[in-house]
PDB file of N, CA and C in Angstrom:
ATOM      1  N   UNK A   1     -75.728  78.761  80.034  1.00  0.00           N
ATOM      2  CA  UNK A   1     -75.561  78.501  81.445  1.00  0.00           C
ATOM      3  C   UNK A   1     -74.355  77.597  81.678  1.00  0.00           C
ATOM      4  N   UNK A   2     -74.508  76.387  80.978  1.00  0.00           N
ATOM      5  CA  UNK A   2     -73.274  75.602  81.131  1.00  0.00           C
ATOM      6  C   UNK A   2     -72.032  75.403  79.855  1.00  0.00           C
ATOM      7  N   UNK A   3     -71.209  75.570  80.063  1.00  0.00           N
ATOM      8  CA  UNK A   3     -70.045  75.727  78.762  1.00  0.00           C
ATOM      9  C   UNK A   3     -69.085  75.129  78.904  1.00  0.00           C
ATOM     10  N   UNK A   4     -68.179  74.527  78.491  1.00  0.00           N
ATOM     11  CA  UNK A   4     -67.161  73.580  78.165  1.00  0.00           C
ATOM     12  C   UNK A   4     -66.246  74.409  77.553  1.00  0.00           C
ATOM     13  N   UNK A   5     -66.031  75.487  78.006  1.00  0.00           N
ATOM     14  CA  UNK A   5     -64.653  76.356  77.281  1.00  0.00           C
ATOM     15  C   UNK A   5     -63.860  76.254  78.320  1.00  0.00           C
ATOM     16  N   UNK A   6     -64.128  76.418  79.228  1.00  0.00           N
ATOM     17  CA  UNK A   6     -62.951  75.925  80.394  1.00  0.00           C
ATOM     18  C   UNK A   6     -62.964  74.262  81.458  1.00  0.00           C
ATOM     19  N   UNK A   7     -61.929  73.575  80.831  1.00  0.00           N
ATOM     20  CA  UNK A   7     -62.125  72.508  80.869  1.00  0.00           C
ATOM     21  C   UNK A   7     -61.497  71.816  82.273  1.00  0.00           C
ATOM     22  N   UNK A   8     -61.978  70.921  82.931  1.00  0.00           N
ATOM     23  CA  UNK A   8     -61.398  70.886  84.390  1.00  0.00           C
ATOM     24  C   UNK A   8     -60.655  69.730  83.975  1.00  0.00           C
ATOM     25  N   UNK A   9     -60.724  68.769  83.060  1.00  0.00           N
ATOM     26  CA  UNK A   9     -59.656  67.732  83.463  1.00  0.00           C
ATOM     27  C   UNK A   9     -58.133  67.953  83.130  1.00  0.00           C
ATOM     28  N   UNK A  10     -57.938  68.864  82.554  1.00  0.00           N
ATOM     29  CA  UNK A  10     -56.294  69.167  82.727  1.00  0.00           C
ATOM     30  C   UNK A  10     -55.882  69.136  84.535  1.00  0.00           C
ATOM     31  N   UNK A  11     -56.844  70.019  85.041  1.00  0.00           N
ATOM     32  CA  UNK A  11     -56.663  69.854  86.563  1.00  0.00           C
ATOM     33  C   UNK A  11     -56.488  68.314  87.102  1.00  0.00           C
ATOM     34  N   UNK A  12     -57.502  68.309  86.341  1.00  0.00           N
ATOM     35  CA  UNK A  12     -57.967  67.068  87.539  1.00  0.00           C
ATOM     36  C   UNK A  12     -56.722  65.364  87.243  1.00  0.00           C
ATOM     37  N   UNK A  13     -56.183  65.902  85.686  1.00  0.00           N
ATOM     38  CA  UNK A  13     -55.279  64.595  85.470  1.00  0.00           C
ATOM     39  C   UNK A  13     -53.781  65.103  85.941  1.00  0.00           C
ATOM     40  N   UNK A  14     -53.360  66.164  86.634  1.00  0.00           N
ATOM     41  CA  UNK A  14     -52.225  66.631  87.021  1.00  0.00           C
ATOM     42  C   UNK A  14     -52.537  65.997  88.567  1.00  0.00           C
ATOM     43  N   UNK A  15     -53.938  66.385  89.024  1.00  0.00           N
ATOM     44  CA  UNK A  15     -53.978  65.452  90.502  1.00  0.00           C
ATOM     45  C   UNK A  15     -53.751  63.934  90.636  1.00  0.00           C
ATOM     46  N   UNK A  16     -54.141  63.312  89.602  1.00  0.00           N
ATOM     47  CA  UNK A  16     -54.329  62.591  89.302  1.00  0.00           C
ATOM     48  C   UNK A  16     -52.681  61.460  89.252  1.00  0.00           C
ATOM     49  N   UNK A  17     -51.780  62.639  88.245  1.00  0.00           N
ATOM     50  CA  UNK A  17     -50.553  62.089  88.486  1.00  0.00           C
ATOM     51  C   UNK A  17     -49.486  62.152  89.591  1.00  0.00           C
ATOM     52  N   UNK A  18     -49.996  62.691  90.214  1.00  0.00           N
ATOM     53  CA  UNK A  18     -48.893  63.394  91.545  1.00  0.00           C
ATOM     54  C   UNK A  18     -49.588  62.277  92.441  1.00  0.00           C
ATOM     55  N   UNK A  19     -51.243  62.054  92.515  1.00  0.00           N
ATOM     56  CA  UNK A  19     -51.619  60.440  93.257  1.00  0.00           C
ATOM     57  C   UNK A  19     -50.811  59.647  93.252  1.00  0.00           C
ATOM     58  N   UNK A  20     -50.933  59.055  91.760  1.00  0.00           N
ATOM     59  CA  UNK A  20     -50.055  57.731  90.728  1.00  0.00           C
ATOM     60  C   UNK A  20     -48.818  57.711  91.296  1.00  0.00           C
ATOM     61  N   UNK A  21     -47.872  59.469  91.257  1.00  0.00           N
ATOM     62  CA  UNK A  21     -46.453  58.720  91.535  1.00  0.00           C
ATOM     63  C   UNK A  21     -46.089  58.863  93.425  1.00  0.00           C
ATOM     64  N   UNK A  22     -47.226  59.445  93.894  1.00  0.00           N
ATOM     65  CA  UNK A  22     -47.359  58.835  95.801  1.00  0.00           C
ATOM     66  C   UNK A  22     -47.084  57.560  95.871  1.00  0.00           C
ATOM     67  N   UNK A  23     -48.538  56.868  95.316  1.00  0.00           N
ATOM     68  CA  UNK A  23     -48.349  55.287  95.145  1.00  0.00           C
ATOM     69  C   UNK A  23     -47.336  54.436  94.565  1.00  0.00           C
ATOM     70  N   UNK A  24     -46.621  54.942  93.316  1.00  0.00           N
ATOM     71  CA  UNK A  24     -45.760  54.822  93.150  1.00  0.00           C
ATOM     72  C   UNK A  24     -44.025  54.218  94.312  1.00  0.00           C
ATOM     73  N   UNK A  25     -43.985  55.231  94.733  1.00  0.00           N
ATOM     74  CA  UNK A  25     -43.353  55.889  95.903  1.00  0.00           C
ATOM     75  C   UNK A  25     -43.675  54.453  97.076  1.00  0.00           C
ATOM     76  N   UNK A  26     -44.634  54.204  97.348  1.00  0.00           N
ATOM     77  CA  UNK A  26     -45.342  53.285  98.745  1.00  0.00           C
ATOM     78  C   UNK A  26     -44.902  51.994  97.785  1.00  0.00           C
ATOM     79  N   UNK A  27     -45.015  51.530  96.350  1.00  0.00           N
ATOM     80  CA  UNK A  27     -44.946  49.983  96.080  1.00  0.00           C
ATOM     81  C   UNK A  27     -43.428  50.020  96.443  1.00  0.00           C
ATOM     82  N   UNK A  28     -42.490  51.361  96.072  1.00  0.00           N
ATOM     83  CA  UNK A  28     -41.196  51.167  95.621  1.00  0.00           C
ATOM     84  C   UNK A  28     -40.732  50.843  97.389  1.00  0.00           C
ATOM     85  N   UNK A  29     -40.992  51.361  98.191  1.00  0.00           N
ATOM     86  CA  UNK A  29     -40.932  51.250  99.404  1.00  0.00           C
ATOM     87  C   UNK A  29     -41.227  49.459  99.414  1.00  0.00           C
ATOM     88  N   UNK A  30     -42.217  49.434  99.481  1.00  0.00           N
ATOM     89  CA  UNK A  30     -42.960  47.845  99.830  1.00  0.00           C
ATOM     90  C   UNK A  30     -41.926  46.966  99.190  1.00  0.00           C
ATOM     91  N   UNK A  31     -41.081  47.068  98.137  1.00  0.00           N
ATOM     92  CA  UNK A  31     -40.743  46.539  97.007  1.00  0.00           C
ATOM     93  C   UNK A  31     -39.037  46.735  97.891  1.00  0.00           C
ATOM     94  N   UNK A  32     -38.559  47.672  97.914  1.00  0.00           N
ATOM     95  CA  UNK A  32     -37.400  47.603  98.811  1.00  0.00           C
ATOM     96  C   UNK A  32     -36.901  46.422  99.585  1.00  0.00           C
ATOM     97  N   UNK A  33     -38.338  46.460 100.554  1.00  0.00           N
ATOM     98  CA  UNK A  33     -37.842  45.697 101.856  1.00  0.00           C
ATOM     99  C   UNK A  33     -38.229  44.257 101.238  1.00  0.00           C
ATOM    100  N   UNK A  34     -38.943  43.795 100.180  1.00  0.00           N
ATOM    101  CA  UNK A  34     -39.404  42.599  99.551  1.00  0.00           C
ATOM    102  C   UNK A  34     -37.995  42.183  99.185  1.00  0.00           C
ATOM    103  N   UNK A  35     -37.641  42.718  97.790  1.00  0.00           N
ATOM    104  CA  UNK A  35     -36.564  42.530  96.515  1.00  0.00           C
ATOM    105  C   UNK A  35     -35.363  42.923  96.715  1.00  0.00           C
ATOM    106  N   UNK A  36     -35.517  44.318  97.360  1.00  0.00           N
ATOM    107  CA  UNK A  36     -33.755  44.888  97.476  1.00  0.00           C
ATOM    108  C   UNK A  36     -33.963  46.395  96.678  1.00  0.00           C
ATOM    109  N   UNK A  37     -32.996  47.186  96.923  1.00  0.00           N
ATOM    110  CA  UNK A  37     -32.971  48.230  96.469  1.00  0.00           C
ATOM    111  C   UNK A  37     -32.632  48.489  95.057  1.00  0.00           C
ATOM    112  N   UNK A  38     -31.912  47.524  94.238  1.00  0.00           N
ATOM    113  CA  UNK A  38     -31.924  47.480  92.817  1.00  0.00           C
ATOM    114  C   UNK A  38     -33.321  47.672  92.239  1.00  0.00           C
ATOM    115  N   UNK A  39     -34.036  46.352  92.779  1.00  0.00           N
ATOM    116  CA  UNK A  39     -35.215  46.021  92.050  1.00  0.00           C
ATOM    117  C   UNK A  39     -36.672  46.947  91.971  1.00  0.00           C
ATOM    118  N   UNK A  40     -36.169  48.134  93.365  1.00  0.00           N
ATOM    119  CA  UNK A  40     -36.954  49.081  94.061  1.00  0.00           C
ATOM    120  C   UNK A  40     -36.579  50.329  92.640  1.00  0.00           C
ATOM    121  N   UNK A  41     -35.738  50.262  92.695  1.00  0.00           N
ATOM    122  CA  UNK A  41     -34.749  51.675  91.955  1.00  0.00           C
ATOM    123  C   UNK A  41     -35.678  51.554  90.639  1.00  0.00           C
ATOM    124  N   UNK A  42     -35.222  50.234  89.976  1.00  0.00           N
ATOM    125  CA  UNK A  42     -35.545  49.954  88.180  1.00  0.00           C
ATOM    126  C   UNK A  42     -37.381  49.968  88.586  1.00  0.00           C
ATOM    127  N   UNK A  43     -38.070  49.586  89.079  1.00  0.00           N
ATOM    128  CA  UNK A  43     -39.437  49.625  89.168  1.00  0.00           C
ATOM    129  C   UNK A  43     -40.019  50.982  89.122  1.00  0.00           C
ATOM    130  N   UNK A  44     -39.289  51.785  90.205  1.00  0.00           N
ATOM    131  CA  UNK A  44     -40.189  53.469  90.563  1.00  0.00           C
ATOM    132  C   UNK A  44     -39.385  54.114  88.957  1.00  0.00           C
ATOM    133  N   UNK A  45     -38.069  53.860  88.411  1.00  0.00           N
ATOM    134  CA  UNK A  45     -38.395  54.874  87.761  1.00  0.00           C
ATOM    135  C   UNK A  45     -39.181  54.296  86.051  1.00  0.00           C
ATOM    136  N   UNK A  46     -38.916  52.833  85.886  1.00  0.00           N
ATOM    137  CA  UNK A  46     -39.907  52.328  85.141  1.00  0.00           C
ATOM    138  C   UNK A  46     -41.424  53.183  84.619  1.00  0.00           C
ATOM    139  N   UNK A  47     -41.960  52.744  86.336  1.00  0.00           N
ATOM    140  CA  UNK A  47     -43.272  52.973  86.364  1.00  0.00           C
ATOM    141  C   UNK A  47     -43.716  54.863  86.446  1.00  0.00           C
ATOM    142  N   UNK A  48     -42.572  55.417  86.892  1.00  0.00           N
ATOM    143  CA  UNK A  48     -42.946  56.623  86.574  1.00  0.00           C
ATOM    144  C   UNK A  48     -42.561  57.514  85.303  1.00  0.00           C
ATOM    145  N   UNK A  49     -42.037  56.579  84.399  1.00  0.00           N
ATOM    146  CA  UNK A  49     -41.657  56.891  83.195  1.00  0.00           C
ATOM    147  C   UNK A  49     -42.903  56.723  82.268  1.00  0.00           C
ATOM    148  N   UNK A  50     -43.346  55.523  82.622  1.00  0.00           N
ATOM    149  CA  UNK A  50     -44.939  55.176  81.888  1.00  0.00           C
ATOM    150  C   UNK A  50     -46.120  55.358  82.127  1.00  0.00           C
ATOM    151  N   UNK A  51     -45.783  55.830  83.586  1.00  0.00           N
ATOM    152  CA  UNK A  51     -47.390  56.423  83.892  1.00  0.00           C
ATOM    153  C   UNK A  51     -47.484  58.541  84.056  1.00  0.00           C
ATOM    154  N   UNK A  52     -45.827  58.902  83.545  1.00  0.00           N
ATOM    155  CA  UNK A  52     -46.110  60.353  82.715  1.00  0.00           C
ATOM    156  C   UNK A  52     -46.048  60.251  81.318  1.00  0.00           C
ATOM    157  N   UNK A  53     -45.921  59.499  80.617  1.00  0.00           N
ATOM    158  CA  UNK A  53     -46.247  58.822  79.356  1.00  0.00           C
ATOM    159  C   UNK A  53     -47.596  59.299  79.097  1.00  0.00           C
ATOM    160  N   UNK A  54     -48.265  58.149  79.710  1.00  0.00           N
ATOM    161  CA  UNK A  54     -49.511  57.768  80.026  1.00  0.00           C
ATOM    162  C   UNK A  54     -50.452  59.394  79.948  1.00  0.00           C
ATOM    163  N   UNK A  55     -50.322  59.860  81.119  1.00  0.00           N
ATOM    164  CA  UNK A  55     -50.895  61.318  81.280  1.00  0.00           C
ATOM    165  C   UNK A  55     -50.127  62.078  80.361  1.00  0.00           C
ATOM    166  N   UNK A  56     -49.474  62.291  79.597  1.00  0.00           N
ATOM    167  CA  UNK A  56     -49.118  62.979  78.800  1.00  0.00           C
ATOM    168  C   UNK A  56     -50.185  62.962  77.535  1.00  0.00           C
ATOM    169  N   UNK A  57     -50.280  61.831  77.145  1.00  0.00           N
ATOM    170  CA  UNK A  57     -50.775  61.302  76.024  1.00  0.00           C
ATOM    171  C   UNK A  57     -52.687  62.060  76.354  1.00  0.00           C
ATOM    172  N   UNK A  58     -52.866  61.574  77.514  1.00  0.00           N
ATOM    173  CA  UNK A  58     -54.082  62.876  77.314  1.00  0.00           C
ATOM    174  C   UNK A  58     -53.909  63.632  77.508  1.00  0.00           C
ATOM    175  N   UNK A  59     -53.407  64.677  78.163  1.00  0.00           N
ATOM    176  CA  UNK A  59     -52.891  65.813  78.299  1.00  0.00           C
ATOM    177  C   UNK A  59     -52.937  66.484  76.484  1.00  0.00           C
ATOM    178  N   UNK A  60     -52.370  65.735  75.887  1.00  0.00           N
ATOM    179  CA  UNK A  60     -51.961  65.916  74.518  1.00  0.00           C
ATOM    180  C   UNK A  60     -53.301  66.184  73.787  1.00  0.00           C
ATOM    181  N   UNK A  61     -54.208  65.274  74.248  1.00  0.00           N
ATOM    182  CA  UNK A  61     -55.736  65.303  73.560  1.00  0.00           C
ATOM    183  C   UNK A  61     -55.936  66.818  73.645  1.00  0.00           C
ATOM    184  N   UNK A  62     -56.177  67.015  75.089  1.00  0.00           N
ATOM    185  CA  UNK A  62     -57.219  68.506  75.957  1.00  0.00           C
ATOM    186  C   UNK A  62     -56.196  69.472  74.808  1.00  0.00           C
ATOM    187  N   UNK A  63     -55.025  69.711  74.876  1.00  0.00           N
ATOM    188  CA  UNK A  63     -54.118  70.792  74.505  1.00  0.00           C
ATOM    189  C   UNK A  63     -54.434  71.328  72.908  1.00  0.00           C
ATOM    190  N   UNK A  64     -54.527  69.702  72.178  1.00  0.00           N
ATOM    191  CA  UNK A  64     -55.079  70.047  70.735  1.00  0.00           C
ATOM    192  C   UNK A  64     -56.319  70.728  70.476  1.00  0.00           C
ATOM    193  N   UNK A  65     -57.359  70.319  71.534  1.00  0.00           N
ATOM    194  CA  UNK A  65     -58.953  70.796  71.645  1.00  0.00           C
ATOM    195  C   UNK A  65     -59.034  72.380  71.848  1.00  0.00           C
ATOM    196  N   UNK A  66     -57.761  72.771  72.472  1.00  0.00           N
ATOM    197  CA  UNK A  66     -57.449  74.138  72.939  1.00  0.00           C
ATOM    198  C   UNK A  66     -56.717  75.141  71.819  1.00  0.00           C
ATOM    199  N   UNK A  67     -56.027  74.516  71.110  1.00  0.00           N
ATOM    200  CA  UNK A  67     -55.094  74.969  69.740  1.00  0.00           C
ATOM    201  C   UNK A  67     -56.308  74.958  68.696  1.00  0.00           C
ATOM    202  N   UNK A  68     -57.238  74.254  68.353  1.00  0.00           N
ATOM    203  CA  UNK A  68     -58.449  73.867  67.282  1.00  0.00           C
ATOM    204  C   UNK A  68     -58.859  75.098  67.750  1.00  0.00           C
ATOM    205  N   UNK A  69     -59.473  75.304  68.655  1.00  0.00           N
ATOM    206  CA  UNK A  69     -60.589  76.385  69.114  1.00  0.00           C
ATOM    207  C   UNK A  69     -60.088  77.655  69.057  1.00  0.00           C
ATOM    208  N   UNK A  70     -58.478  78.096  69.060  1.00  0.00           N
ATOM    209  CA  UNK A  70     -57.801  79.072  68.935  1.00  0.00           C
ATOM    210  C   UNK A  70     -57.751  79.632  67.127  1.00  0.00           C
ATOM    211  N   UNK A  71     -57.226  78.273  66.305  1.00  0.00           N
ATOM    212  CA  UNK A  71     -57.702  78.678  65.097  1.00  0.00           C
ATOM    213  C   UNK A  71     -58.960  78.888  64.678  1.00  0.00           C
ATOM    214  N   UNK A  72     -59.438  78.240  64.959  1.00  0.00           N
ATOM    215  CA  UNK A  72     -61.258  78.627  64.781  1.00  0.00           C
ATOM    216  C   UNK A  72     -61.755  79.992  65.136  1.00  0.00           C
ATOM    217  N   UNK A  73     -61.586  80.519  66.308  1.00  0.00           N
ATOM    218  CA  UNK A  73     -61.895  81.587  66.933  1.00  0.00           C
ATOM    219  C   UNK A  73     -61.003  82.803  65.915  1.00  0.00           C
ATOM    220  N   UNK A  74     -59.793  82.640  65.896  1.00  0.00           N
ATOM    221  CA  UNK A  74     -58.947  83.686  64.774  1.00  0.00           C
ATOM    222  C   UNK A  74     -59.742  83.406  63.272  1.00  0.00           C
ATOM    223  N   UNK A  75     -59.674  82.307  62.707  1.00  0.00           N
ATOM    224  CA  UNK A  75     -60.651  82.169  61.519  1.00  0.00           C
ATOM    225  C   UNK A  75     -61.716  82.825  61.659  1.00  0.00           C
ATOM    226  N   UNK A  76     -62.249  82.993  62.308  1.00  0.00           N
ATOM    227  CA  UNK A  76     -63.890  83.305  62.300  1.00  0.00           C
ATOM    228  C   UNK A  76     -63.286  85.138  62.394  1.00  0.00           C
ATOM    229  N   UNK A  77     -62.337  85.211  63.181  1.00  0.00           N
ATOM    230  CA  UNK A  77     -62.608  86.842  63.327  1.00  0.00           C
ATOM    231  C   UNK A  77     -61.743  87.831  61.767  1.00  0.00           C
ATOM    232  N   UNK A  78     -61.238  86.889  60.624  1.00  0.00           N
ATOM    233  CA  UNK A  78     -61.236  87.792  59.860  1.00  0.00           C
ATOM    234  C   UNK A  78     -62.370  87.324  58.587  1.00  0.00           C
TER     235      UNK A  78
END
């Protein structure tokens, strides 16, 4: 009834990052009119360098779980 072969958090951490770099986007704004536009510039692309890092790195998990199950599934069929 319930199965884990199709996995939703790849979805759900791609929503997840397009959130992150909105917000992103609103500090760099906030951060503009605070600091100046230098300090706006080096922050957004900082932080969006490390927070697709970040989601990458699981991303990386789900993808291996998906490659395992591919050899497995070919193993098993000869």
């Amino acid at each position: 009834m319930f199965s884990f072969d199709k996995l939703i958090t790849p979805r759900i951490i791609s929503a997840l990052y397009i959130i992150t770099l909105a917000f992103l986007v609103i500090a760099a704004v906030l951060t503009f009119f605070t600091r100046g536009f230098n300090a706006a510039g080096i922050m957004l692309l900082i932080m969006a360098v490390f927070a697709r890092i970040f989601f990458e790195c699981i991303m990386v998990t789900f993808k291996n779980n998906e490659y395992l199950r591919r050899i497995a599934e070919s193993l098993e069929k000869k």
